[in-house]
C-alpha atoms as a PDB file:
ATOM      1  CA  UNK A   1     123.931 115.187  71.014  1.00  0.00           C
ATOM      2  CA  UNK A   2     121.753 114.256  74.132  1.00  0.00           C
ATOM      3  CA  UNK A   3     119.057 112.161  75.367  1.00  0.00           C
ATOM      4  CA  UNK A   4     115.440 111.859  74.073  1.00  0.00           C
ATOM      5  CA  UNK A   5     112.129 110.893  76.008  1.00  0.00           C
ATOM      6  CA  UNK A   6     110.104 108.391  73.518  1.00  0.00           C
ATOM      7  CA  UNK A   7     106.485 106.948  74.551  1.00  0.00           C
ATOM      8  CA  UNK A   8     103.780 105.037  72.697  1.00  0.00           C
ATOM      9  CA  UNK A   9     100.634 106.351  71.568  1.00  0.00           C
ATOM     10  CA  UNK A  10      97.433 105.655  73.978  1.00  0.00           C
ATOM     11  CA  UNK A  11      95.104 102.426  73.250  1.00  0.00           C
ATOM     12  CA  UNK A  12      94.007 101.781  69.629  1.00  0.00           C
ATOM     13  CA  UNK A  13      91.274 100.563  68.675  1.00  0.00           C
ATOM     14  CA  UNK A  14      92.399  96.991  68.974  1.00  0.00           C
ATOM     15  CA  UNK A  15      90.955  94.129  67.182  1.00  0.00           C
ATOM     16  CA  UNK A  16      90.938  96.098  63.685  1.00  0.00           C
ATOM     17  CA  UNK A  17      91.602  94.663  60.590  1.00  0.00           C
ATOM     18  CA  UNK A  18      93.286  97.561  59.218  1.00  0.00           C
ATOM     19  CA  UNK A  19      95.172 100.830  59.363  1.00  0.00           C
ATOM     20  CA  UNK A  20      92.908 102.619  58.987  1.00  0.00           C
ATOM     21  CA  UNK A  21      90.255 101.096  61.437  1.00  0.00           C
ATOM     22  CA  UNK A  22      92.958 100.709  64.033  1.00  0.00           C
ATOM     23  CA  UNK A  23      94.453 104.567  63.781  1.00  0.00           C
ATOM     24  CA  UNK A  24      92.321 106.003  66.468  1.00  0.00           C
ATOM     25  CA  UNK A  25      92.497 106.237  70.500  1.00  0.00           C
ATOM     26  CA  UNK A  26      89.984 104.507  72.189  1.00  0.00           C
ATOM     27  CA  UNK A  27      88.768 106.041  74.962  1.00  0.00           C
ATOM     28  CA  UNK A  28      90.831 104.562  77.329  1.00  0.00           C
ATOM     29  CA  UNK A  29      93.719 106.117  75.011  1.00  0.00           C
ATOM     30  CA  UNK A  30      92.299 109.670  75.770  1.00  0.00           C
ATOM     31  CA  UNK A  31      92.379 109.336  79.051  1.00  0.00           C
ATOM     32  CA  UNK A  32      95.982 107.260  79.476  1.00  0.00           C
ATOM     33  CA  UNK A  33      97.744 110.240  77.236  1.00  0.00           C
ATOM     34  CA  UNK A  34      95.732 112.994  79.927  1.00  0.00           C
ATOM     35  CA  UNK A  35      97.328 111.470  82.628  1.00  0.00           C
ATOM     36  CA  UNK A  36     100.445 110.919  81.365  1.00  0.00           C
ATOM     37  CA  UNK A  37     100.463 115.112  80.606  1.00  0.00           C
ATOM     38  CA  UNK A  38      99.537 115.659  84.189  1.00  0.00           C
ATOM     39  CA  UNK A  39     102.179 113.649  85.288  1.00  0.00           C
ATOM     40  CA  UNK A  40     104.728 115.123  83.540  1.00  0.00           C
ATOM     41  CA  UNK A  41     103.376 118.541  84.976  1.00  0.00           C
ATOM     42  CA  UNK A  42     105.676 117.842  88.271  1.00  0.00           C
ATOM     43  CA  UNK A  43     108.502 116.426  86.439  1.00  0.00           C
ATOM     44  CA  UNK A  44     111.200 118.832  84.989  1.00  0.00           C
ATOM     45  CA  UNK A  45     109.368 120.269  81.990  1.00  0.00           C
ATOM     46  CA  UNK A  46     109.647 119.352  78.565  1.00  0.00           C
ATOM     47  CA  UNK A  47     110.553 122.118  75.772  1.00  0.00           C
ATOM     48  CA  UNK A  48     109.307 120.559  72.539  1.00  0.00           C
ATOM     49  CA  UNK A  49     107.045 117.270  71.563  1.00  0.00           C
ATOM     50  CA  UNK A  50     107.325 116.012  68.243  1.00  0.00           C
ATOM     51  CA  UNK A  51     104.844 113.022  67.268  1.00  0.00           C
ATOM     52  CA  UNK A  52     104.597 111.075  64.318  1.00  0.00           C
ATOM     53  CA  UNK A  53     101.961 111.730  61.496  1.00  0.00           C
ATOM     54  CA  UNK A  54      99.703 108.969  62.241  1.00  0.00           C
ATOM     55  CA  UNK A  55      95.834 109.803  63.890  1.00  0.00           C
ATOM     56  CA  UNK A  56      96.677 107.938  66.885  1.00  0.00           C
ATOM     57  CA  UNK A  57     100.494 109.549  67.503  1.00  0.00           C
ATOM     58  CA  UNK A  58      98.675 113.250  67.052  1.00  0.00           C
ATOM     59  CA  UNK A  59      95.652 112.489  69.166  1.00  0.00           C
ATOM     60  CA  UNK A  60      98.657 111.243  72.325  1.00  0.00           C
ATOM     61  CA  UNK A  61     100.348 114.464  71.997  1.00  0.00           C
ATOM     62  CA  UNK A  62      97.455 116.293  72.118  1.00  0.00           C
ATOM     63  CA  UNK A  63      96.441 114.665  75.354  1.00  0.00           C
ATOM     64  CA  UNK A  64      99.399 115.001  76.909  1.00  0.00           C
ATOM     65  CA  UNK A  65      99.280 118.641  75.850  1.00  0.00           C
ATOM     66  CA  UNK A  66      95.809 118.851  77.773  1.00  0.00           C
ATOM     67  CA  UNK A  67      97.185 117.224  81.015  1.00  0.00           C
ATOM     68  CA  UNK A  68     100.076 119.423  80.649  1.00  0.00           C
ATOM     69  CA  UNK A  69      97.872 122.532  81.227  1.00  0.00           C
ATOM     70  CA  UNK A  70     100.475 125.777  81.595  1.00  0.00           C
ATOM     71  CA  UNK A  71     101.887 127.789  78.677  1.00  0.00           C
ATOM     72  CA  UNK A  72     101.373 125.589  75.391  1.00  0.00           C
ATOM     73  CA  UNK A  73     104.677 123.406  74.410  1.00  0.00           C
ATOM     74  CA  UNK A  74     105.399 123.358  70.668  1.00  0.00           C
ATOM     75  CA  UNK A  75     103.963 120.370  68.888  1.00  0.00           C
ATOM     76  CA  UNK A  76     105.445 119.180  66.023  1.00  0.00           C
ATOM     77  CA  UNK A  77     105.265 116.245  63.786  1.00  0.00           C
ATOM     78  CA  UNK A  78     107.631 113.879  61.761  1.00  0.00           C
ATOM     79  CA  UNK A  79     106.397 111.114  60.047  1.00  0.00           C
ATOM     80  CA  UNK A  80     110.030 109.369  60.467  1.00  0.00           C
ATOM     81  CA  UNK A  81     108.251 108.214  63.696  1.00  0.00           C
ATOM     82  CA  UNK A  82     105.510 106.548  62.091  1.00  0.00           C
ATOM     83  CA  UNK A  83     104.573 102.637  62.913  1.00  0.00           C
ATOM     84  CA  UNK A  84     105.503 100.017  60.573  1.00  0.00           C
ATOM     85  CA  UNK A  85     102.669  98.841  58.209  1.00  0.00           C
ATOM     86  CA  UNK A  86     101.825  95.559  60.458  1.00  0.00           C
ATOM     87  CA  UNK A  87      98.877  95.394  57.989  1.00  0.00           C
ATOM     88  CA  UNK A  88     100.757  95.497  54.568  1.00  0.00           C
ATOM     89  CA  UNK A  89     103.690  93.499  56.056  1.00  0.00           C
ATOM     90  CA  UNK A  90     100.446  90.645  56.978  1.00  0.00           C
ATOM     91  CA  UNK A  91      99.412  90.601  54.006  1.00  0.00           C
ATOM     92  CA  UNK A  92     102.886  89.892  52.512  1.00  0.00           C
ATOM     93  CA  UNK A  93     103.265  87.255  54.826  1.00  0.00           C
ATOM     94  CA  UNK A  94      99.954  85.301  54.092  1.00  0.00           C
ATOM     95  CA  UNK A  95     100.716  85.943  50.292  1.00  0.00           C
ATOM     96  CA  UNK A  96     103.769  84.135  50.387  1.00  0.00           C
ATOM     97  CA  UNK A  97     103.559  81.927  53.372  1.00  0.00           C
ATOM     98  CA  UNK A  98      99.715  81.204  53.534  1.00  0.00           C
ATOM     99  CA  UNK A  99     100.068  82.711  57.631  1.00  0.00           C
ATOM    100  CA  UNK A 100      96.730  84.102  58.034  1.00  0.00           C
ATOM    101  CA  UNK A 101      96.320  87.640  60.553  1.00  0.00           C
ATOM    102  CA  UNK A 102      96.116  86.798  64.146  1.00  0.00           C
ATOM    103  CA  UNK A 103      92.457  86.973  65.539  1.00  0.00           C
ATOM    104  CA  UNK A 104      93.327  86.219  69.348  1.00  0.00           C
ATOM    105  CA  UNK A 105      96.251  87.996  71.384  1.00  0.00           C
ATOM    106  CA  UNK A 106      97.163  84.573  71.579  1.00  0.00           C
ATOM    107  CA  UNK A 107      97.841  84.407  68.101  1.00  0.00           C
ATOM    108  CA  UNK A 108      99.238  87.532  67.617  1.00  0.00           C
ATOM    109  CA  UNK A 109     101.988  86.966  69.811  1.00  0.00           C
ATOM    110  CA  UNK A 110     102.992  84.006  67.583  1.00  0.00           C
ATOM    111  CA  UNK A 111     102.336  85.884  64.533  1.00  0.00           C
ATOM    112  CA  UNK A 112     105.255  89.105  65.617  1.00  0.00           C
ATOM    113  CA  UNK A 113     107.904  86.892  65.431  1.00  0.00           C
ATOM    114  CA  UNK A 114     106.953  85.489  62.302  1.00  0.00           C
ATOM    115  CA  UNK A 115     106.344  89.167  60.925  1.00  0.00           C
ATOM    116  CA  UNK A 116     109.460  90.535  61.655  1.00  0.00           C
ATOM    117  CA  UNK A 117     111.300  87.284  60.313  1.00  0.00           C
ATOM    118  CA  UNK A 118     109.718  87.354  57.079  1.00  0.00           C
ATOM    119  CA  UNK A 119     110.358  91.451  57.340  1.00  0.00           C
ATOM    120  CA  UNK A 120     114.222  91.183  57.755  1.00  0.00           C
ATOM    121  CA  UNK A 121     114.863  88.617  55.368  1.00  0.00           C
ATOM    122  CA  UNK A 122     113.735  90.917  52.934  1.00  0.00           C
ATOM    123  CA  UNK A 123     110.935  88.603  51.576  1.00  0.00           C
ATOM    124  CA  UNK A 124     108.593  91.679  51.084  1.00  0.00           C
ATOM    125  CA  UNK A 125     107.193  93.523  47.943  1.00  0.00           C
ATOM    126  CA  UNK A 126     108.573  96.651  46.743  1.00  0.00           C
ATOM    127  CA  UNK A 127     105.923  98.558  47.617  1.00  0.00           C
ATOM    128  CA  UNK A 128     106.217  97.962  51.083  1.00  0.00           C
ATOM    129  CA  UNK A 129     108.999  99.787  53.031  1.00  0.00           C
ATOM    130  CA  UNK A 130     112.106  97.402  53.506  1.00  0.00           C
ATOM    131  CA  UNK A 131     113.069  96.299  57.357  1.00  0.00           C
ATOM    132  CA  UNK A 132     116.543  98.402  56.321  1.00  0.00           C
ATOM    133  CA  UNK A 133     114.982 101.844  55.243  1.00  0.00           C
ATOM    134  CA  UNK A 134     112.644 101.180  58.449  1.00  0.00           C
ATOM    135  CA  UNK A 135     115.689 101.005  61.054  1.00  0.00           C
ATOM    136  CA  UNK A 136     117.529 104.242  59.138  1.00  0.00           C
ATOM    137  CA  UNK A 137     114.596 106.682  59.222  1.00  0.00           C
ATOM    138  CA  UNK A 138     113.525 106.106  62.831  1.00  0.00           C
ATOM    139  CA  UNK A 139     117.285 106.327  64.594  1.00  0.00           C
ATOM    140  CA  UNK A 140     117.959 109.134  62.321  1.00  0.00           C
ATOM    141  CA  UNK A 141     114.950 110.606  63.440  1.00  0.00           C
ATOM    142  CA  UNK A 142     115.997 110.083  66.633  1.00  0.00           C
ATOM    143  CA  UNK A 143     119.277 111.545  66.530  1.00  0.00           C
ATOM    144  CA  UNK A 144     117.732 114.775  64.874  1.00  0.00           C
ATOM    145  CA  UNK A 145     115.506 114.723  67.622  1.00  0.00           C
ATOM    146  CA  UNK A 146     118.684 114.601  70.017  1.00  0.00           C
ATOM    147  CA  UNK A 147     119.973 117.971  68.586  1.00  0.00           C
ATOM    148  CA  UNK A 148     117.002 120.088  69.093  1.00  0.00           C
ATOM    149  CA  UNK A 149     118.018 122.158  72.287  1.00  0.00           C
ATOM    150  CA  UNK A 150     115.888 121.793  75.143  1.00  0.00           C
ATOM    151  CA  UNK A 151     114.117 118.749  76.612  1.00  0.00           C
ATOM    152  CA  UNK A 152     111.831 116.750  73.774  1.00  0.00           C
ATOM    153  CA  UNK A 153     109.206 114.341  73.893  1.00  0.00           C
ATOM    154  CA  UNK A 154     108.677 112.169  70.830  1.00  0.00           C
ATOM    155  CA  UNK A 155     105.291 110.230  70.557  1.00  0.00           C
ATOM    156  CA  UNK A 156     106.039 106.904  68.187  1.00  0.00           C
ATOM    157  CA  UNK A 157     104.739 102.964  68.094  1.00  0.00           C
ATOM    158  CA  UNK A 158     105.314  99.934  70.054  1.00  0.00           C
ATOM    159  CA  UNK A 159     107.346  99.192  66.738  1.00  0.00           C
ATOM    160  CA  UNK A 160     109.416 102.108  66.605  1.00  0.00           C
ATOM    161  CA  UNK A 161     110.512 101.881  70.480  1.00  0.00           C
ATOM    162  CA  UNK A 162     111.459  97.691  69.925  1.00  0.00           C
ATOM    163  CA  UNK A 163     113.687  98.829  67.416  1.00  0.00           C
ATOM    164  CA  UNK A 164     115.407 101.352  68.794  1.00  0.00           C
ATOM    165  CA  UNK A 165     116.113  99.408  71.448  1.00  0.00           C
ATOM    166  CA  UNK A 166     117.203  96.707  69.495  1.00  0.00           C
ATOM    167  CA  UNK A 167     119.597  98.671  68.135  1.00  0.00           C
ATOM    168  CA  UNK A 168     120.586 100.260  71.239  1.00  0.00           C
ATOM    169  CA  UNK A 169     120.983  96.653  73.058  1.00  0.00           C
ATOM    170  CA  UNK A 170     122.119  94.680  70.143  1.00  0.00           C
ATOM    171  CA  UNK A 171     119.211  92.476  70.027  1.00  0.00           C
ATOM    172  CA  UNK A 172     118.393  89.928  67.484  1.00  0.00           C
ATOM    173  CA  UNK A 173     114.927  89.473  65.652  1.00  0.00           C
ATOM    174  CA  UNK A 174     113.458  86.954  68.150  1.00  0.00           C
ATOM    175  CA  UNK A 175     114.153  88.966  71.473  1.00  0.00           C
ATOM    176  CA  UNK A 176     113.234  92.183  69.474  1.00  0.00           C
ATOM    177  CA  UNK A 177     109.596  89.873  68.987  1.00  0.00           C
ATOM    178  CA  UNK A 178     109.375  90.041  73.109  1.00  0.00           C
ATOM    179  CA  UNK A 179     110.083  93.761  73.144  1.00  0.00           C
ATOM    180  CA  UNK A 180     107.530  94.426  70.713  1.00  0.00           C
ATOM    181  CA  UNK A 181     104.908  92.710  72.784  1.00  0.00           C
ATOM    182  CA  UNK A 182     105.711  94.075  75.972  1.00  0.00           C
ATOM    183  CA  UNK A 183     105.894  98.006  75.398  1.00  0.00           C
ATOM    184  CA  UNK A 184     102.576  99.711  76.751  1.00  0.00           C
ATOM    185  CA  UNK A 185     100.433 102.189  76.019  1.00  0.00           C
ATOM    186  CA  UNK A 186     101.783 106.207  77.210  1.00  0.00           C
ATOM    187  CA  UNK A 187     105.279 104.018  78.496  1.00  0.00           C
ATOM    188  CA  UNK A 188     108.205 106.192  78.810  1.00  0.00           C
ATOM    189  CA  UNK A 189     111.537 105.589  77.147  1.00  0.00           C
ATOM    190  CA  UNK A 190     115.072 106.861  77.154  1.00  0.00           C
ATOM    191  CA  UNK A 191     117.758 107.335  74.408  1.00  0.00           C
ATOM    192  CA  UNK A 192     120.891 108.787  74.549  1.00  0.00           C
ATOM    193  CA  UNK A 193     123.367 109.576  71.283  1.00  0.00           C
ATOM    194  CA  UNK A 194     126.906 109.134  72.945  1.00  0.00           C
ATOM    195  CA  UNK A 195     130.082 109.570  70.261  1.00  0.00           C
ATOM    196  CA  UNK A 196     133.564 108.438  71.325  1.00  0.00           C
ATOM    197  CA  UNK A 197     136.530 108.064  68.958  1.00  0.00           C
ATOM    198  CA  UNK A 198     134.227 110.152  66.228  1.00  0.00           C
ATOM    199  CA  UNK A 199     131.127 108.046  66.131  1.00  0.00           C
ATOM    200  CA  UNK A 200     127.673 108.193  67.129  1.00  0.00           C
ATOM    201  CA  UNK A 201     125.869 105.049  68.886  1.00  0.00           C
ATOM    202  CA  UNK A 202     122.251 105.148  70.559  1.00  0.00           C
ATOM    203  CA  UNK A 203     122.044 104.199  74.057  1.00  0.00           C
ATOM    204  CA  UNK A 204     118.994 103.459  76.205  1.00  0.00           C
ATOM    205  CA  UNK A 205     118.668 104.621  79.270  1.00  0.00           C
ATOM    206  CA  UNK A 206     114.907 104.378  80.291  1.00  0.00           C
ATOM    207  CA  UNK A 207     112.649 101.579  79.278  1.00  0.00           C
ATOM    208  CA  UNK A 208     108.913 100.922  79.686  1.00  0.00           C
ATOM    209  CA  UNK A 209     108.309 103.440  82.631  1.00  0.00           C
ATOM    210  CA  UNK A 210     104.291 103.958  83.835  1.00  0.00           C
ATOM    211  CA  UNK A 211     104.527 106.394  86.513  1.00  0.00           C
ATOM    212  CA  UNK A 212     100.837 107.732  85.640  1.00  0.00           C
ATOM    213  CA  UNK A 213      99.655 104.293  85.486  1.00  0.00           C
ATOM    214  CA  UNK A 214     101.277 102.518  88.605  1.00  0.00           C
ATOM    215  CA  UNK A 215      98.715 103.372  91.233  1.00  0.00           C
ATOM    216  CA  UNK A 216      96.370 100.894  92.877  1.00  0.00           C
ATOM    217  CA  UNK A 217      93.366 102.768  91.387  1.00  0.00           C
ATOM    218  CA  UNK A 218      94.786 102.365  87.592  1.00  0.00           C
ATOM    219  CA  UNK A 219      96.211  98.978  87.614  1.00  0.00           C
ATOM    220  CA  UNK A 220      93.235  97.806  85.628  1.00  0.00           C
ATOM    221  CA  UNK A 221      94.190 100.633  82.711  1.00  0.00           C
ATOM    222  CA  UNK A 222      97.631  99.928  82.267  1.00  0.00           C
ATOM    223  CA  UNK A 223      97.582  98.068  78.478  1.00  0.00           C
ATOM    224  CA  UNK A 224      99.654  96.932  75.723  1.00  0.00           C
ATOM    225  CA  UNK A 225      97.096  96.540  73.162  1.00  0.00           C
END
């Protein structure tokens, strides 16, 4: 097994009320996924990118593909790599506990904790995917990811990459909250599957990198929703 390169998708379109009004890169997104692509041009090359199904994972690989320029890498998708439902898992929330969706980033900084709370005490309808099946599909995706030879590039969610590092660091729900809020958009991450005495555990190596975004001319672009 061996290490992965994870980032998050560009800028949303923030302030939706839904999936399917947020699942889109503003333009801002465009460009931060371009320039993450043209970083990565002087950096030892990537052999494969595999992005989640989701509008807003595809669009980011495609603009780092653009950056990128050269002979075309292989892109790939998984939908193991696919955000939570933040939506569904509000609703569920304000259906049992009256806790209406944020409509300030004040209030949706409050509202994570509370989310992910009411998400791991397994408070949430069947039809929405449990906190449990969540954390399995995304670190086995990981670790399938970790096999592929070559160098890979996944392109997941703020909520994916808190996770993983949750897992990786041992963290519980309330400092996972503060990861979730503080990933941003086209930041780089690093996992590494290490097994001693027969078994696997994730380790992170990399966490919340902007090299395309930390220059005095793009301070202003660097965003985390």
């Amino acid at each position: 097994m061996g290490e992965v390169t994870i980032t998050r998708h560009g800028q949303a379109n923030s302030g939706a009320k839904s999936e399917l009004e947020y699942d889109k890169l503003s333009e801002l997104g465009h460009v931060q996924a371009r320039w993450l692509g043209e970083y990565l041009q002087d950096a030892q090359p990537y052999t494969h990118i595999i992005s989640g199904s989701l509008r807003r994972q595809r669009e980011t690989a495609e603009g780092i593909l653009a950056g990128l320029g050269g002979p075309a890498i292989p892109h790939t998708t998984d939908a193991r790599l696919n955000e939570l439902d933040y939506f569904a898992l509000s609703d569920s929330l304000t259906d049992m506990h009256g806790v209406p969706f944020p409509d300030s980033a004040e209030t949706f900084a409050a509202h994570v904790p509370q989310i992910l709370s009411h998400w791991a005490a397994e408070e949430t309808p069947p039809h929405v995917e449990s906190y449990a099946g969540f954390r399995t599909r995304i670190f086995d995706a990981v670790r399938d990811a970790s096999l592929i030879e070559g160098r890979v590039l996944l392109v997941s969610s703020t909520g994916v990459i808190a996770s993983l590092t949750a897992l990786a660091l041992g963290l519980e729900t309330t400092q996972k909250a503060k990861m979730f809020l503080n990933v941003a958009h086209t930041s780089l991450h690093g996992f590494d599957y290490r097994t001693m005495n027969g078994a696997s555990d994730l380790h992170l190596t990399m966490y919340g990198s902007t090299p395309h975004l930390d220059r005095a001319d793009r301070t202003d672009k660097k965003t985390m929703v």
